[in-house]
Protein backbone atom coordinates (compact mmCIF):
# COMPACT_ATOMS: atom_id res chain seq x y z
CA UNK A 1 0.00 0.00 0.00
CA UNK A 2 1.24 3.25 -0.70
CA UNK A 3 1.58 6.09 1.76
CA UNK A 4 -1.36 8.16 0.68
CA UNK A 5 -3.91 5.03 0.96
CA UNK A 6 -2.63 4.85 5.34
CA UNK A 7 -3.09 7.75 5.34
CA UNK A 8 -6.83 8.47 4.04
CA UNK A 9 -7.21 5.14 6.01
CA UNK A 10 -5.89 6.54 9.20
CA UNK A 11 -7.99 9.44 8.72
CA UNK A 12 -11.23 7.50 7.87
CA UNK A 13 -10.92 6.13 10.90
CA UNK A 14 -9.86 9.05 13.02
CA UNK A 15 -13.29 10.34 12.02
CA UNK A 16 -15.27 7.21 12.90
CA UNK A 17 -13.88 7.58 16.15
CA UNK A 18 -15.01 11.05 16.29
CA UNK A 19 -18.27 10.63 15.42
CA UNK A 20 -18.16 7.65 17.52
CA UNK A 21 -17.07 9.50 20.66
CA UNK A 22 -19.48 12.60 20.01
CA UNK A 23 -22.76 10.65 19.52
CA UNK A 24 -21.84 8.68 22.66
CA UNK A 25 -20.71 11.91 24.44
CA UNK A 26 -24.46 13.84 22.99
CA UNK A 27 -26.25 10.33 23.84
CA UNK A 28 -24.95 10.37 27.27
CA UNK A 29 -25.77 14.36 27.91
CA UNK A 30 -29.08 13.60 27.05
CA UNK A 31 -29.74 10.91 29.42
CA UNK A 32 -28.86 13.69 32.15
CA UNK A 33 -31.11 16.57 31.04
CA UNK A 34 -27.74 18.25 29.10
CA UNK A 35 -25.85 18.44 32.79
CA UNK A 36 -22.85 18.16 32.59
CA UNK A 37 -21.65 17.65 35.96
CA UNK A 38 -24.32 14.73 36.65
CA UNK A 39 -22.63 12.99 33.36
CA UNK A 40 -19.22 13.20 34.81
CA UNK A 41 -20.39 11.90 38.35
CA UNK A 42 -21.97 9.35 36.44
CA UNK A 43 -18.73 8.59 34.60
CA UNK A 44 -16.78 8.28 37.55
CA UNK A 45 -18.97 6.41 39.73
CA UNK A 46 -19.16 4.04 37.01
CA UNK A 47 -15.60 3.13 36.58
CA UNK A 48 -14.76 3.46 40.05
CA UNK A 49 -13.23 6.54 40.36
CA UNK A 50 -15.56 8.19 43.11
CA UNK A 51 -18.24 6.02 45.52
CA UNK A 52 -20.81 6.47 48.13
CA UNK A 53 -19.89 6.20 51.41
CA UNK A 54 -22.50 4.35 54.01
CA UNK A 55 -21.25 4.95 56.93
CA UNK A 56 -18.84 7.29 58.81
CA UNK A 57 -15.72 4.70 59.17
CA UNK A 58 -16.03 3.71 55.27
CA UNK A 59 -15.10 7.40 54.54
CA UNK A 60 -12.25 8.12 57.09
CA UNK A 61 -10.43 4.64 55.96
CA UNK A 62 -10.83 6.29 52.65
CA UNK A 63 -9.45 9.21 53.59
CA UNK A 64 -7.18 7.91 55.80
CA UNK A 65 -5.77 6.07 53.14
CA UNK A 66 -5.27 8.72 50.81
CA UNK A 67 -3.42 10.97 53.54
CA UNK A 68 -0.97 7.56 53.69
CA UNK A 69 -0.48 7.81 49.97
CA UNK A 70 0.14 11.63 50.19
CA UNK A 71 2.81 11.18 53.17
CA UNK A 72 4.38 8.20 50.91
CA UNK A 73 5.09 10.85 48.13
CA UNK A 74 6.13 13.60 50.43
CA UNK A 75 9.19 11.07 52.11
CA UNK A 76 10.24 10.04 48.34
CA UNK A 77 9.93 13.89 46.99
CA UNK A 78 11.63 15.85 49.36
CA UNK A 79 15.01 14.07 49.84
CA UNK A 80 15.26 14.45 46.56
CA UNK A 81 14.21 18.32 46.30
CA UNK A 82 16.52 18.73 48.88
CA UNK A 83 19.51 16.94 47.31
CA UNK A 84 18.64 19.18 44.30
CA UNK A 85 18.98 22.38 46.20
CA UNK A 86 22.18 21.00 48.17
CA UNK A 87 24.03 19.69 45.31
CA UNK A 88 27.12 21.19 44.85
CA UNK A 89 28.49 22.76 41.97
CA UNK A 90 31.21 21.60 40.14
CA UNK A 91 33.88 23.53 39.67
CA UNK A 92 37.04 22.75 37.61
CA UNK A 93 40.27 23.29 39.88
CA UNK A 94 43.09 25.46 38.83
CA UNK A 95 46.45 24.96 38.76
């Protein structure tokens, strides 16, 4: 195949995928009255991304958990910040 055939292919179906997307994207702002914060919630509760707490202790181990994950990136981050700012130059020695 020659060049210009991939590429009319590769932009037939670049434009499937568009129209693809956008009629799911228009299909799915319809459900929710054209809001588009209910379609994201939607979204994300559906893949898992945000969730409904039931009771008091399901949210703070949530939380809890994510203030664990935000302390695990602050001990790997700032020693090395800090060997960044501390690192000294190096300067050639004259004779």
């Amino acid at each position: 195949m020659s060049k210009k055939v991939v590429l009319r292919l590769g932009v037939a179906g670049g434009a499937l995928l568009f129209l693809w997307g956008g009629a799911a994207i228009i299909a799915g702002l319809a459900q929710v009255d054209w809001q588009v914060g209910r379609l994201m919630v939607q979204y994300m509760t559906a893949i898992g991304m945000i969730r409904e707490f039931h009771t008091f202790v399901d949210f703070y181990t949530h939380v809890k958990g994510i203030e664990y994950l935000i302390c695990l990136a602050f001990f790997v981050a700032f020693p090395v910040y800090y060997s960044m700012l501390n690192k000294k130059a190096d300067t050639a020695s004259s004779t």
